[in-house]
C-alpha atoms as a PDB file:
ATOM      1  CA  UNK A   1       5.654  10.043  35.628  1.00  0.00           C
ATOM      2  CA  UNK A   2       8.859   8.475  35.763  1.00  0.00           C
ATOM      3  CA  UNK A   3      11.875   9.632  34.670  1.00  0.00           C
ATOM      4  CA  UNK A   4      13.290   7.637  31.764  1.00  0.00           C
ATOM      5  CA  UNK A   5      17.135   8.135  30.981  1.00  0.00           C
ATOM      6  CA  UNK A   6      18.706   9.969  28.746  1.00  0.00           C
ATOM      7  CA  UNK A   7      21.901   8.930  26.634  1.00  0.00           C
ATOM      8  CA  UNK A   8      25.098  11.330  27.338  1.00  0.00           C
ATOM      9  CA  UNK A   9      26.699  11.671  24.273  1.00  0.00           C
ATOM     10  CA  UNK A  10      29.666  13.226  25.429  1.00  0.00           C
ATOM     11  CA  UNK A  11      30.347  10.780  27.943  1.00  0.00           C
ATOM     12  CA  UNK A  12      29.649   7.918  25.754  1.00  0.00           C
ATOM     13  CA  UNK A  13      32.072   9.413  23.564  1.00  0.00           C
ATOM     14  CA  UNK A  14      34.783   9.663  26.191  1.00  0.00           C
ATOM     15  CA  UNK A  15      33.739   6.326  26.955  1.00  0.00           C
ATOM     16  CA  UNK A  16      34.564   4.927  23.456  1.00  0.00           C
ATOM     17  CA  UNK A  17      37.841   6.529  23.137  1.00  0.00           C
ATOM     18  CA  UNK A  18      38.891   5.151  26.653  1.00  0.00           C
ATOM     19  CA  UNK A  19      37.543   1.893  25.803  1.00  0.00           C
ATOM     20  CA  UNK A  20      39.683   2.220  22.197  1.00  0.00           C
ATOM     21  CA  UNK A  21      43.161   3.054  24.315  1.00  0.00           C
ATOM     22  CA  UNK A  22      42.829   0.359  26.670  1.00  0.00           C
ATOM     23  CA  UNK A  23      42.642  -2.328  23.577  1.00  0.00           C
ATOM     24  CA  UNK A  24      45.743  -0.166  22.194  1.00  0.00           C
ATOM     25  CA  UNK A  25      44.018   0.246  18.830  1.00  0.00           C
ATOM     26  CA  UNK A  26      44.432   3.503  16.584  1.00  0.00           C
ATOM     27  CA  UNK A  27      41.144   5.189  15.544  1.00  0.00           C
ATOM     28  CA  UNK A  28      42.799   4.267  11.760  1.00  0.00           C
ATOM     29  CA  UNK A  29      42.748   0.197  13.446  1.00  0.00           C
ATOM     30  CA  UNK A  30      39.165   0.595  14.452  1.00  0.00           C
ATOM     31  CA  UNK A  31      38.185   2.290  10.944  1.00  0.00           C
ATOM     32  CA  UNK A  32      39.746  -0.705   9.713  1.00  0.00           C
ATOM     33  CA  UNK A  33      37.499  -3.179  11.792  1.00  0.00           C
ATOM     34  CA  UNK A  34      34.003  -1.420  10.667  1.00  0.00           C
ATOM     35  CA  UNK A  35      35.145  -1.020   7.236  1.00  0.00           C
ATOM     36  CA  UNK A  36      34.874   3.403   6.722  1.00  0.00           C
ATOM     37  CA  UNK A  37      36.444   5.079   4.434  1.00  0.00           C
ATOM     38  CA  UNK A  38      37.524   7.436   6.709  1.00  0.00           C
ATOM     39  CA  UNK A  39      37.357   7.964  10.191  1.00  0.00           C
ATOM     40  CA  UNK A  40      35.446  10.427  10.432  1.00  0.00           C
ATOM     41  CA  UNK A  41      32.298   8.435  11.923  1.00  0.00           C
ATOM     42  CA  UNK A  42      34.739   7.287  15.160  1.00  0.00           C
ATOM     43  CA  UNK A  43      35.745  11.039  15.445  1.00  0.00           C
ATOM     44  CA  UNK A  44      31.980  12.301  15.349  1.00  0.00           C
ATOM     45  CA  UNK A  45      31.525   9.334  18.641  1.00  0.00           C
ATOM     46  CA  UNK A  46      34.301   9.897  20.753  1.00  0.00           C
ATOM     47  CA  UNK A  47      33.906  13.743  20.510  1.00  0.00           C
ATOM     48  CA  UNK A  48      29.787  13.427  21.497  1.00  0.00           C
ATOM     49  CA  UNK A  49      28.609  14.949  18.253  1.00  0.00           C
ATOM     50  CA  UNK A  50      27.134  11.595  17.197  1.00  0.00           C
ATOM     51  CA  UNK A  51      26.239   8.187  18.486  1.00  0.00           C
ATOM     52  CA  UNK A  52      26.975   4.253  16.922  1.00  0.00           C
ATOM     53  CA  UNK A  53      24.300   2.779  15.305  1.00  0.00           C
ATOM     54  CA  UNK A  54      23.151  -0.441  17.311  1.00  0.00           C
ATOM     55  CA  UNK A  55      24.588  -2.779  14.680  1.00  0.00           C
ATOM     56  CA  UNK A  56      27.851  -0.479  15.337  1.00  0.00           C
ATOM     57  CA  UNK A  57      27.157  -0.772  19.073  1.00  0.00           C
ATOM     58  CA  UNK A  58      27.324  -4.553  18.741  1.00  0.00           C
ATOM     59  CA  UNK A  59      30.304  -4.416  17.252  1.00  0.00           C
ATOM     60  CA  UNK A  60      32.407  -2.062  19.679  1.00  0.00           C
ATOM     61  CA  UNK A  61      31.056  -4.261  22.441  1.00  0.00           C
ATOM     62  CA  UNK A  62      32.347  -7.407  20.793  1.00  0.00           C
ATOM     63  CA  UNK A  63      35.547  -5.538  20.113  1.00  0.00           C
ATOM     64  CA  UNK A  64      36.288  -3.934  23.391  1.00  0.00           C
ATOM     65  CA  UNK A  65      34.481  -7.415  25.212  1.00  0.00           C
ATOM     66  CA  UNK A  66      32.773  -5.246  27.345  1.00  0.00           C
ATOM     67  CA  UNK A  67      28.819  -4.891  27.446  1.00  0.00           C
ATOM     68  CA  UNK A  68      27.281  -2.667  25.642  1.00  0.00           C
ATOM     69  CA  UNK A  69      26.276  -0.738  28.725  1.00  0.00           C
ATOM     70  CA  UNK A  70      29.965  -0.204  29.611  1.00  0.00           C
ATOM     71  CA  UNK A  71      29.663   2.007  26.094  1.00  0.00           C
ATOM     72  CA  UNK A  72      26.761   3.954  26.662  1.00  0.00           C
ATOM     73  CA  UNK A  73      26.835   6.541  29.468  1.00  0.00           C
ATOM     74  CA  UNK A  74      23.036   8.033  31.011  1.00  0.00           C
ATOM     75  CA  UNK A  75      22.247  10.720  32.894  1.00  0.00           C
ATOM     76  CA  UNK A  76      19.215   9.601  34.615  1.00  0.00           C
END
């Protein structure tokens, strides 16, 4: 069977707050763009404990202008 690959969170996470420091926005500036009452949610991605939602995923893509796959980090 073939091996299908696997999201890694942490990496995606490291990937998001990389991604987030290049643009030079503040996790407070990205909170802003999504609309959360708190943070908390970016927090939860970039440390690995949590992914985006697709919808959210859109959104970071469109915000960093990179492709979604230049978010999401596999371990194949």
């Amino acid at each position: 069977m073939e091996k299908l690959p696997v999201i890694n969170m942490a990496r995606t996470g490291r990937n998001i707050a990389a991604l987030r420091l290049q643009q030079g926005m503040s996790v407070r500036a990205l909170q802003q763009v999504f609309g959360f009452a708190t943070p908390q949610a970016i927090y939860k991605w970039q440390n690995g404990v949590s992914l985006p939602t697709v919808d959210n995923l859109v959104i970071l893509s469109a915000v960093f202008h990179v492709p979604i796959d230049h978010i999401l980090a596999t371990d194949e």
